[in-house]
Each structure stands twice: as C-alpha cells, then as structure tokens.
N, C-alpha and C. Protein backbone atom coordinates (compact mmCIF):
# COMPACT_ATOMS: atom_id res chain seq x y z
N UNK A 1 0.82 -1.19 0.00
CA UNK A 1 0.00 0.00 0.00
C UNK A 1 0.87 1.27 0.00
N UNK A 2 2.07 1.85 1.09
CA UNK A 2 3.07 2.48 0.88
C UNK A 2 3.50 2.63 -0.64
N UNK A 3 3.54 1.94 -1.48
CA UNK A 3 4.09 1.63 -2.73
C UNK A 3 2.81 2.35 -3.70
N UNK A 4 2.24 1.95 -3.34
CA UNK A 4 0.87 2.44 -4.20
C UNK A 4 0.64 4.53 -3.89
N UNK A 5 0.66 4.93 -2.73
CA UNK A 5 1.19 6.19 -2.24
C UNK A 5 1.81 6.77 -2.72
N UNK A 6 3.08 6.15 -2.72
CA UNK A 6 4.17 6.43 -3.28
C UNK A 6 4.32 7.18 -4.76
N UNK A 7 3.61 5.67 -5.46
CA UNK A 7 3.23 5.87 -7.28
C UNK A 7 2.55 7.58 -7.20
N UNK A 8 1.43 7.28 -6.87
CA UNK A 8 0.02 8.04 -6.75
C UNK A 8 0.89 9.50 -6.84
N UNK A 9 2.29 9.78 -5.28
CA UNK A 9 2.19 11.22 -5.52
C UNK A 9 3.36 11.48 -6.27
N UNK A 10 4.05 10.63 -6.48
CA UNK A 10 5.12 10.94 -7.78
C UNK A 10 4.75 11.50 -8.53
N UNK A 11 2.93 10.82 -8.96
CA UNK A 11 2.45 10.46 -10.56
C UNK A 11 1.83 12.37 -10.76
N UNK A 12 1.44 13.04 -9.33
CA UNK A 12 0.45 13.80 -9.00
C UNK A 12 1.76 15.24 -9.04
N UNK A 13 3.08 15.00 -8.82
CA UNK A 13 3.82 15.70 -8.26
C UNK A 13 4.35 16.27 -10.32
N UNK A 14 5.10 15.07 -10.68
CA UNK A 14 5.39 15.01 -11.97
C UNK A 14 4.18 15.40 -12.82
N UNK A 15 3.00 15.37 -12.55
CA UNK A 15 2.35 16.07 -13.56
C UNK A 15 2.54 17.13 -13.87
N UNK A 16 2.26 17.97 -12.01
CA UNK A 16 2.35 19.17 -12.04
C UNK A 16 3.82 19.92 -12.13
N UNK A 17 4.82 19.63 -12.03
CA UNK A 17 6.05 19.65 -12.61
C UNK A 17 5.73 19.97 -14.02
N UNK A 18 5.49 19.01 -14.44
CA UNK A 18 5.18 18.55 -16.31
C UNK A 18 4.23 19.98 -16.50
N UNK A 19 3.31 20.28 -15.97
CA UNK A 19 2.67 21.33 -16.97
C UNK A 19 3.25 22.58 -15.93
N UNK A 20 3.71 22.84 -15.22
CA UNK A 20 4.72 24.15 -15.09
C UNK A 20 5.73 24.28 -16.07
N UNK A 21 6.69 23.06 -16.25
CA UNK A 21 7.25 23.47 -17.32
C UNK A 21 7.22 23.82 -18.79
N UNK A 22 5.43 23.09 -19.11
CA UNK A 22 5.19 23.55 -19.94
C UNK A 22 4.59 25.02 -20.19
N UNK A 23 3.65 25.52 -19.21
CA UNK A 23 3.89 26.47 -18.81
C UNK A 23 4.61 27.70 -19.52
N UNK A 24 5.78 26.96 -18.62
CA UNK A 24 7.22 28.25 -18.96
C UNK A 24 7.15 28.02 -20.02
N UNK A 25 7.53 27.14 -20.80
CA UNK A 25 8.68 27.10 -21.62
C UNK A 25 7.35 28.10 -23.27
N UNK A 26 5.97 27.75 -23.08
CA UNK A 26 4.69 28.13 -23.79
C UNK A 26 5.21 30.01 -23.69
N UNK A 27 5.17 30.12 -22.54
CA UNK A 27 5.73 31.44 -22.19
C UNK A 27 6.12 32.31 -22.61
N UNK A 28 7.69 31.56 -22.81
CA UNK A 28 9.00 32.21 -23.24
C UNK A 28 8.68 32.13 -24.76
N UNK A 29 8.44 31.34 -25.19
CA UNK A 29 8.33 30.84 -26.84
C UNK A 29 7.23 32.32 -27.37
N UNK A 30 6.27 32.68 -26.82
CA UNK A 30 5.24 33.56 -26.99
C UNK A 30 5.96 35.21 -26.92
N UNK A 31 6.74 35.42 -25.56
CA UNK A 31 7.09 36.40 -25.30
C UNK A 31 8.85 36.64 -26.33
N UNK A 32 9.56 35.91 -26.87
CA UNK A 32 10.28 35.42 -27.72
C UNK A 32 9.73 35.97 -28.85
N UNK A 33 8.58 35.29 -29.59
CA UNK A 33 7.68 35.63 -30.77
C UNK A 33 7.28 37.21 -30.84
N UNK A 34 7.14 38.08 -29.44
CA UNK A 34 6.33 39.53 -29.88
C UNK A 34 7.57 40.29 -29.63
N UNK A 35 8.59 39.94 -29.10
CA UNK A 35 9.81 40.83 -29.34
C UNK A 35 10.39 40.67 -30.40
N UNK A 36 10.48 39.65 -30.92
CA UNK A 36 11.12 39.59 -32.35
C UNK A 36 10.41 40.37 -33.35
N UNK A 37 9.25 40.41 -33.29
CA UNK A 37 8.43 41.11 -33.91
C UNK A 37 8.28 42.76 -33.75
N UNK A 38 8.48 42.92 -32.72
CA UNK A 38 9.23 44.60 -32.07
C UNK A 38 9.93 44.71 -32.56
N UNK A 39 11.27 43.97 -32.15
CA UNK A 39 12.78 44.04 -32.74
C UNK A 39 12.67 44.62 -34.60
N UNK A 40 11.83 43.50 -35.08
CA UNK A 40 12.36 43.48 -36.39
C UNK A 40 11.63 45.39 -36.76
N UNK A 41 10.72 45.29 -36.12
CA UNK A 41 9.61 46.58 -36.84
C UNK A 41 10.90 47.85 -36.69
N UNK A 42 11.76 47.87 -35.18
CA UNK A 42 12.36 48.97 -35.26
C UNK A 42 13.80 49.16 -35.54
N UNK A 43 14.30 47.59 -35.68
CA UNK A 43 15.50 47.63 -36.51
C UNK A 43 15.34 48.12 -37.27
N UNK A 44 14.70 47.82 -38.60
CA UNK A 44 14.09 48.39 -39.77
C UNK A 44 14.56 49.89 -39.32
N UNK A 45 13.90 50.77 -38.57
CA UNK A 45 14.14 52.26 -39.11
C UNK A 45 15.91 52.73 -38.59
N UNK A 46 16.76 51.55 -37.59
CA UNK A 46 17.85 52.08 -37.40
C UNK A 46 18.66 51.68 -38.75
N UNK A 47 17.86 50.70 -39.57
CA UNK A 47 18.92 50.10 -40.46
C UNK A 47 19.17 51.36 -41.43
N UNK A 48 17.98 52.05 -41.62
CA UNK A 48 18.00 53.39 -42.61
C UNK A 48 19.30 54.74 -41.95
N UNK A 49 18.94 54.74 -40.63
CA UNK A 49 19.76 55.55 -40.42
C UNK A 49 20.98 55.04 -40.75
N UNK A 50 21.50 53.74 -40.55
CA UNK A 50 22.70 53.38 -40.51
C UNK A 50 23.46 52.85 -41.66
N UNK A 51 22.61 53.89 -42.99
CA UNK A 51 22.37 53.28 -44.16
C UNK A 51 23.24 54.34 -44.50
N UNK A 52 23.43 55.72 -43.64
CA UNK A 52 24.73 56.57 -43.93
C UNK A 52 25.56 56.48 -44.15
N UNK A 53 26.15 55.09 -43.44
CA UNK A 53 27.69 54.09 -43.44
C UNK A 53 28.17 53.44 -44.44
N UNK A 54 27.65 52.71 -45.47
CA UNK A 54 27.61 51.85 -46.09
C UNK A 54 29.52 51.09 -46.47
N UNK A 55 29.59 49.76 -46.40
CA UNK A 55 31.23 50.13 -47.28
C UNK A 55 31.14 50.04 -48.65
N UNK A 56 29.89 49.48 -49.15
CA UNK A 56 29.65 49.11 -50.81
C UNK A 56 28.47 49.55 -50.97
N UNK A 57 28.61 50.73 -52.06
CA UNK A 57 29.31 51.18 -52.29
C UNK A 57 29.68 52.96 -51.30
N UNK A 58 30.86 53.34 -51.16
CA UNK A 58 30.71 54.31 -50.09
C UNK A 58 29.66 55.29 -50.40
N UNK A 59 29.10 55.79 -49.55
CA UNK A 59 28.05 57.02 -49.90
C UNK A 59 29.01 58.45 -50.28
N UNK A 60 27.69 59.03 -50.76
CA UNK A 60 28.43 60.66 -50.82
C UNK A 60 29.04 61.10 -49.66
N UNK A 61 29.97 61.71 -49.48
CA UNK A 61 30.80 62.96 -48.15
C UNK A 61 29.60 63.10 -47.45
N UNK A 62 30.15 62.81 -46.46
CA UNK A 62 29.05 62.79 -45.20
C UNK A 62 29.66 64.73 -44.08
N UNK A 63 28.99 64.84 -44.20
CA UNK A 63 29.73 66.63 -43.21
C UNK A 63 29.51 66.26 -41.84
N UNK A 64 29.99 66.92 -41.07
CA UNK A 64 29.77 67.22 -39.59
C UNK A 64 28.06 67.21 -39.24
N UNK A 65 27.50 68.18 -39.85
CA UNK A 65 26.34 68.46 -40.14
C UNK A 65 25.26 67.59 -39.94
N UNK A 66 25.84 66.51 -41.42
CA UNK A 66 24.71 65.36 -41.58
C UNK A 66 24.99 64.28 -40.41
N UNK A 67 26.49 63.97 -40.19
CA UNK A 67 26.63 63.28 -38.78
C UNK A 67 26.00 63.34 -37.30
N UNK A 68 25.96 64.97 -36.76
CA UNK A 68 25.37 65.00 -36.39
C UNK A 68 23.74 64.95 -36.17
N UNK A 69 23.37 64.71 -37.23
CA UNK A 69 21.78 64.57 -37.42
C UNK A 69 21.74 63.23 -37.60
N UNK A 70 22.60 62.41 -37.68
CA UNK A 70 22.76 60.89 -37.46
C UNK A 70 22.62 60.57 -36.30
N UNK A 71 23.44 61.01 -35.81
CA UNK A 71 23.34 60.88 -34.15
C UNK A 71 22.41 60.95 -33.13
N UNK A 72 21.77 62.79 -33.62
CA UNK A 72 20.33 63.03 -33.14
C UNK A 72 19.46 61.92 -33.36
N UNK A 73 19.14 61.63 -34.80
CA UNK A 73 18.14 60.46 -34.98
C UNK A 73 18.53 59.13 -33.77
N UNK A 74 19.64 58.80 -34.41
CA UNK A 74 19.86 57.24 -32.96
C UNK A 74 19.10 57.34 -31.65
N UNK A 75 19.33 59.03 -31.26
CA UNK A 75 19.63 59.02 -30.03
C UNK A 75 17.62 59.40 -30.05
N UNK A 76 17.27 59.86 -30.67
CA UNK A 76 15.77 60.01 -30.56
C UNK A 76 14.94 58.47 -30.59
N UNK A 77 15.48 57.94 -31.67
CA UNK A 77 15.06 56.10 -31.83
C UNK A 77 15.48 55.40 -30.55
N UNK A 78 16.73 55.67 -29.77
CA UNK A 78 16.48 54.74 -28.71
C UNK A 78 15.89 55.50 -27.69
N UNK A 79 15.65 56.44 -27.44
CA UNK A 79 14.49 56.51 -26.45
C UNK A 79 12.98 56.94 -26.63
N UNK A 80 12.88 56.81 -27.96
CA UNK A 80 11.37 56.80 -28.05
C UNK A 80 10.79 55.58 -28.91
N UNK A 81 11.73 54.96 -29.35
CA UNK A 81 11.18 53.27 -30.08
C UNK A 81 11.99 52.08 -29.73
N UNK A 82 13.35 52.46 -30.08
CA UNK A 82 14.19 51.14 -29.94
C UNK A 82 14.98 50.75 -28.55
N UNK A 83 15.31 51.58 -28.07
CA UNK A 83 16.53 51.24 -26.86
C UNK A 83 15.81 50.47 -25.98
N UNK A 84 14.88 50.27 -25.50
CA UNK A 84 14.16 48.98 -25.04
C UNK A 84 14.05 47.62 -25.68
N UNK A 85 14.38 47.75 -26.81
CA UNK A 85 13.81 46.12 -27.50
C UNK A 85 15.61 46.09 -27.80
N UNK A 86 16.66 46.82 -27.30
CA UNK A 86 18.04 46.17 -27.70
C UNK A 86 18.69 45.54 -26.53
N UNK A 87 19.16 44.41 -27.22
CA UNK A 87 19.83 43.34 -26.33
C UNK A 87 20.79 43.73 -25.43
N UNK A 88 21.99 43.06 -24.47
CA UNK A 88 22.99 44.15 -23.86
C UNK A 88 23.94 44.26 -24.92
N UNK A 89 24.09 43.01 -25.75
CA UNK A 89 25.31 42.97 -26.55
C UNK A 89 25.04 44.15 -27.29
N UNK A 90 23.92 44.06 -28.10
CA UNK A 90 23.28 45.26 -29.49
C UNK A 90 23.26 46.46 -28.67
N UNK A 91 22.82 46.94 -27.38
CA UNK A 91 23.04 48.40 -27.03
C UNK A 91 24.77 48.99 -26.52
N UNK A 92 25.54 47.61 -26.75
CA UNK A 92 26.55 48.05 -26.37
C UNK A 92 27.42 48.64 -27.56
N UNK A 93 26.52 48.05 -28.62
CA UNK A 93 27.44 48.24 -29.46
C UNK A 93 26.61 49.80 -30.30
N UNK A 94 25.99 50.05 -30.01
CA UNK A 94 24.52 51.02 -30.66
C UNK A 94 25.74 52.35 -29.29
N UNK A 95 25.89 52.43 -28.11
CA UNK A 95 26.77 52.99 -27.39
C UNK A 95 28.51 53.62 -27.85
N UNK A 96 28.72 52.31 -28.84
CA UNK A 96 29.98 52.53 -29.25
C UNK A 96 29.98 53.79 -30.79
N UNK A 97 28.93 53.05 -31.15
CA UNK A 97 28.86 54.09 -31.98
C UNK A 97 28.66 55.74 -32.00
N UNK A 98 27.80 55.57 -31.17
CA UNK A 98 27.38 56.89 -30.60
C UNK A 98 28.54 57.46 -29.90
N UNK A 99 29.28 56.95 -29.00
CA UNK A 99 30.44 57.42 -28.20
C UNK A 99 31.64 57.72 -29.26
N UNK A 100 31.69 57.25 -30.58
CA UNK A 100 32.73 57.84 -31.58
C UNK A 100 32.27 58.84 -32.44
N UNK A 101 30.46 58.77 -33.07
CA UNK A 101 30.21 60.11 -33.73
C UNK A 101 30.19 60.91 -32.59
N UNK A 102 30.33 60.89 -31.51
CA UNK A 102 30.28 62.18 -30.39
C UNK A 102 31.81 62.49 -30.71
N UNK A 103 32.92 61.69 -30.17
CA UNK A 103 34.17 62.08 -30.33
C UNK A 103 34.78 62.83 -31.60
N UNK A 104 33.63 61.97 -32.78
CA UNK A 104 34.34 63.11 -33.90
C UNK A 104 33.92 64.22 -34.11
N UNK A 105 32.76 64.62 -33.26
CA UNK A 105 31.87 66.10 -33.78
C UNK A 105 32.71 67.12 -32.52
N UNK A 106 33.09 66.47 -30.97
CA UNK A 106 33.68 66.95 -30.22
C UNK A 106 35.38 67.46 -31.13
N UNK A 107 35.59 66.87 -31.49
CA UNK A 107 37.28 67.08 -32.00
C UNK A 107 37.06 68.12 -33.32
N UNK A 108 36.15 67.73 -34.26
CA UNK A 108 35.86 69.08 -34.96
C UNK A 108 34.77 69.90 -34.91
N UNK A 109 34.56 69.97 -33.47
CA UNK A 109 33.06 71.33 -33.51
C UNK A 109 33.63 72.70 -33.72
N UNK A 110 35.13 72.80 -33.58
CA UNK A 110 35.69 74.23 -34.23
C UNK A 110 35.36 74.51 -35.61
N UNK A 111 35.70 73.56 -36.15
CA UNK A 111 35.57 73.41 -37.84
C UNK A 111 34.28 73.75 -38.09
N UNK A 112 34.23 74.00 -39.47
CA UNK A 112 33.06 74.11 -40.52
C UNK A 112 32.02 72.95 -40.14
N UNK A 113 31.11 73.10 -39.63
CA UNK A 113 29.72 72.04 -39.75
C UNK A 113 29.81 71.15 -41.10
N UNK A 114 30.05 72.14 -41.94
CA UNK A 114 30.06 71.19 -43.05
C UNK A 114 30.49 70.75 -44.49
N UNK A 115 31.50 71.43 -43.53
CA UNK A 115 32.96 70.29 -44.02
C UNK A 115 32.92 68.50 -43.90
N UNK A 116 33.68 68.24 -44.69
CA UNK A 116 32.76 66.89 -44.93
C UNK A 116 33.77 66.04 -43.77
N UNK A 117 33.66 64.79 -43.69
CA UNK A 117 34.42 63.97 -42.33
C UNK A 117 35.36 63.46 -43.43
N UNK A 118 36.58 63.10 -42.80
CA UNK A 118 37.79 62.58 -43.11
C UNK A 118 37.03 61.34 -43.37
N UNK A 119 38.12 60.57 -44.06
CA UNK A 119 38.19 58.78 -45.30
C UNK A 119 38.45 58.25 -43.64
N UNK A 120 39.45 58.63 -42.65
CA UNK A 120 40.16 57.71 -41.74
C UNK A 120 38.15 57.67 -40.60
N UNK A 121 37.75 59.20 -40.37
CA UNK A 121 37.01 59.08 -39.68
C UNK A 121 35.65 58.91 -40.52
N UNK A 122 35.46 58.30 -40.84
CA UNK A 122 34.18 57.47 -42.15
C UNK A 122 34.48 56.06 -42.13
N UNK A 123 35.84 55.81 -41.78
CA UNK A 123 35.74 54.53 -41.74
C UNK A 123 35.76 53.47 -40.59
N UNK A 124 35.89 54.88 -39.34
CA UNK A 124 35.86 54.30 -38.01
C UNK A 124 34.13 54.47 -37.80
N UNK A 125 33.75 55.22 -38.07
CA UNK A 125 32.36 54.90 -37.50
C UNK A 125 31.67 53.75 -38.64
N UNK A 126 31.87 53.63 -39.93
CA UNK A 126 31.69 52.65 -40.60
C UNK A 126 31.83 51.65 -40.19
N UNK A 127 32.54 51.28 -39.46
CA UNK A 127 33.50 50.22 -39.26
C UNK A 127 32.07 49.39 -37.43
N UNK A 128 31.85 50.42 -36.76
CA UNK A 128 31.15 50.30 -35.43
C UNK A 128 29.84 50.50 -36.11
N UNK A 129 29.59 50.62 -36.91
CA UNK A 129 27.84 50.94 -37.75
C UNK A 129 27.92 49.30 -38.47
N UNK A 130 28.77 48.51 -38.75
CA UNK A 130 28.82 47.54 -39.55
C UNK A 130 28.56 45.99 -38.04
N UNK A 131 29.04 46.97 -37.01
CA UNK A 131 29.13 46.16 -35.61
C UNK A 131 27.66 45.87 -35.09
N UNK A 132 27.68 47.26 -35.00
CA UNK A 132 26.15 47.34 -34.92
C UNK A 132 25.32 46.48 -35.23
N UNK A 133 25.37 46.83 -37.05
CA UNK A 133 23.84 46.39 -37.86
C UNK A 133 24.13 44.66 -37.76
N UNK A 134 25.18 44.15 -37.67
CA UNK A 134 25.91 42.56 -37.29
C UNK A 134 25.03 42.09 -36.00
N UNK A 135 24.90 43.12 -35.01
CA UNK A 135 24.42 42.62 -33.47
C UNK A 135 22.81 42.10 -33.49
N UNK A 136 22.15 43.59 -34.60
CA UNK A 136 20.92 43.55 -34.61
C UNK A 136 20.48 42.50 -35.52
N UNK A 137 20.92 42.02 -36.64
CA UNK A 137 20.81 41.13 -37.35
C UNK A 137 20.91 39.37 -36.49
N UNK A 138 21.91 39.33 -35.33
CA UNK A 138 22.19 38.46 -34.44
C UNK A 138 20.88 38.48 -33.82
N UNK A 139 20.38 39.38 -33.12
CA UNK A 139 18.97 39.86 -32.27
C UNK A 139 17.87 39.50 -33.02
N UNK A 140 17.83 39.47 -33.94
CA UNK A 140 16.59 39.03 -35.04
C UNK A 140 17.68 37.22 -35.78
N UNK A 141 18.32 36.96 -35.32
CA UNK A 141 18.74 35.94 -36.49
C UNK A 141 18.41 35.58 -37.42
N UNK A 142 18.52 36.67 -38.21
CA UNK A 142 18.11 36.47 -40.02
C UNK A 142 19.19 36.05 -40.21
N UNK A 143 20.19 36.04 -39.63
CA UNK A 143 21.43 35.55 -40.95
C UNK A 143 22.43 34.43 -40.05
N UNK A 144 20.88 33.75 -38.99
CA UNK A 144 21.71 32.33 -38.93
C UNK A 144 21.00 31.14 -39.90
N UNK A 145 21.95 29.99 -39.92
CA UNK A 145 20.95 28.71 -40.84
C UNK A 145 19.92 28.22 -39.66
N UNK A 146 18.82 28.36 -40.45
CA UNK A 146 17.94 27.40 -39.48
C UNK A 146 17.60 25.55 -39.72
C-alpha cells in the first residue's frame, strides 16, 4: 500500500512539474515571438539611419552636419522606439557608436559644420555601424541557418 502512495504522488507531483514546465517554456516561446516582432519593426528604421555608413558602395561625403543629425536620430530612436527592444550585446554596441560620432563632432566642432568627415574618420564609425547592424541582425537571427 506504501508503494501504491508512493506511485500516486510521484504520478500527482510530476504532472504538475510537467505542466509548469510547460507552462514556462509556452511562455517564453510567446514572449520570444512579440519581441522579435518589435525588434524586427524597429531595426528596420535604425537600419536606414545606418544606411549613412555603407562600405559598398561608399556614400556621398558625409559633413559634420549630416553626422550629427545621425546621431540626433539614434539618439531620438532609442528613447522613443528602440533602446528597449536592444539586447545588452546590441546596445553596447549602438553605445559605441554613438560614443565615436560624439568624439568626432567633439574634435571638430571648431571646424566648418560642413565640411565633410575625413576617409580615416568614415571609416571608423563605418566600421562600429557595420558592428552594430551585425548585433541587430544576431537579435533578429536572419542571418543564422535554421
């Protein structure tokens, strides 16, 4: 009879085990599904901004000017659409960028607005815009094999 008890609350214990974890796991899979779906809606408008960068083929001379209105935009997109739906890796790297178009508008805010940015400094923020759009693409995994 002990034995029979026994069965009974294993059987009673493991169920409920069994549908907590299903549960979760129903959960995560759901809450997974409407961020990706966030994600993708507002990647989309950083991909445009970050469409300034390109390495193929390079865009027209980018000025101080238009950089800084690069920047503005980022910095308006992550706090009124995106900087919530970015990962730590993707805001760290969305940070890096921002922390070098700051450094280059800081080093030439004497200069002409718009005067165009140096080949060396076009290709450093190119270079963290390419990091970037890599992270967010990771965050959405479009460009793993499924």
């Amino acid at each position: 009879m002990d034995t029979l008890y026994k069965e009974i609350i294993a059987l009673v214990f493991g169920g409920i085990l069994g549908a907590l974890l299903k549960y979760w796991w129903d959960y995560r899979g759901m809450v997974h599904k409407e961020l990706w779906a966030k994600r993708y809606e507002e990647y989309k408008k950083m991909f445009e901004l970050a469409g300034n960068f390109p390495l193929y083929p390079a865009k027209a001379p980018i000025t101080y000017q238009q950089l800084l209105k690069v920047s503005e935009g980022m910095r308006d997109w992550f706090f009124k659409e995106g900087g919530l739906l970015l990962s730590v890796k993707t805001r760290n790297k969305y940070f890096k960028v921002q922390k070098e178009n700051q450094s280059t508008l800081r080093t030439n805010q004497a200069k002409d607005m718009n005067k165009e940015i140096s080949d060396a400094e076009y290709d450093s923020i190119r270079t963290l815009f390419s990091q970037f759009r890599r992270a967010m693409t990771d965050d959405l995994m479009s460009r793993t094999r499924m």
